[in-house]
Protein backbone atom coordinates (compact mmCIF):
# COMPACT_ATOMS: atom_id res chain seq x y z
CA UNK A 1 5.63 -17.49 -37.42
CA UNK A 2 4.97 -19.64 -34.25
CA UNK A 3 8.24 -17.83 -32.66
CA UNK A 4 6.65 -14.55 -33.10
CA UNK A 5 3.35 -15.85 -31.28
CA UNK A 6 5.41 -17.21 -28.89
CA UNK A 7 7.48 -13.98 -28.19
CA UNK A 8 4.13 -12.16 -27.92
CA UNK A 9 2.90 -14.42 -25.39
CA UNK A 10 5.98 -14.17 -23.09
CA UNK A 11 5.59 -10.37 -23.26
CA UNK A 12 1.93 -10.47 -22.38
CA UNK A 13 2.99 -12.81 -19.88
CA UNK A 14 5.94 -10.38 -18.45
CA UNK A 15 3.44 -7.46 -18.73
CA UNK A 16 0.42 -9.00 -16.44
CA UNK A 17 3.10 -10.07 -14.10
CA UNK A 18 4.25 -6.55 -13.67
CA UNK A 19 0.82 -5.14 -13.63
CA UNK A 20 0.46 -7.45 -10.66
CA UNK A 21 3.65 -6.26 -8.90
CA UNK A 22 2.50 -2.90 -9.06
CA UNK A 23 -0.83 -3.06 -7.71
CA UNK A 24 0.61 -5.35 -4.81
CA UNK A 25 2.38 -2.36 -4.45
CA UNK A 26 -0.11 0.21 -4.54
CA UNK A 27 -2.18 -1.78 -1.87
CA UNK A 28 1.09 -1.92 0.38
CA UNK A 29 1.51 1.71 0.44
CA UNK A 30 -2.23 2.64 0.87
CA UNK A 31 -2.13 0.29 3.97
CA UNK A 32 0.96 2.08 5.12
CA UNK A 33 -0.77 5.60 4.83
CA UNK A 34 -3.91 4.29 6.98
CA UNK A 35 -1.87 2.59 9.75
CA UNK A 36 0.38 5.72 10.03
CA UNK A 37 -2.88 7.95 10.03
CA UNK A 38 -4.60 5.32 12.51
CA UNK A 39 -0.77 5.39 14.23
CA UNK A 40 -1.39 9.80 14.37
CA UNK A 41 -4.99 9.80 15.50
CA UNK A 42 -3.99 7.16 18.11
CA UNK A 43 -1.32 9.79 19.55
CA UNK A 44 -3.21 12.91 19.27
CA UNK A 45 -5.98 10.99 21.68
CA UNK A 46 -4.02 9.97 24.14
CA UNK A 47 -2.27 13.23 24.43
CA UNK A 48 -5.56 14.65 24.94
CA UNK A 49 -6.48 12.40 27.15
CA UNK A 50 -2.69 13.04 29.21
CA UNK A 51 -3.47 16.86 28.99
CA UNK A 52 -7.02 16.47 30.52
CA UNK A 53 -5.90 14.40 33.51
CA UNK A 54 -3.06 17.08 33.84
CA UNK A 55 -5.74 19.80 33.89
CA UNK A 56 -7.37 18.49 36.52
C-alpha cells in the first residue's frame, strides 16, 4: 500500500509542477502582448508627432 501513496504523491507532485509551468507561461505571453501594444502605441505617437512637424 505505501507504493501506491507514494505513486500518488509523485503525480501530485508532477501535476503542481506543471500547473506552475503553465502559469509561468501565461504571465510570459501576457507581458509579451503589453510590450508589443506599449511597442504599437509608441510608433503610432511618434508618427504623429513626424507627420505634425511635416505639416508645418
Amino acid at each position: 500500500m505505501g507504493w501506491v501513496k507514494a505513486k500518488i504523491k509523485q503525480a501530485m507532485g508532477s501535476k503542481k509542477e506543471a500547473d506552475g509551468i503553465a502559469l509561468r507561461n501565461e504571465e510570459m505571453k501576457e507581458r509579451g502582448r503589453r510590450e508589443r501594444e506599449q511597442a504599437r502605441a509608441e510608433a503610432e505617437r511618434l508618427r504623429e508627432g513626424a507627420r505634425h512637424r511635416h505639416e508645418r
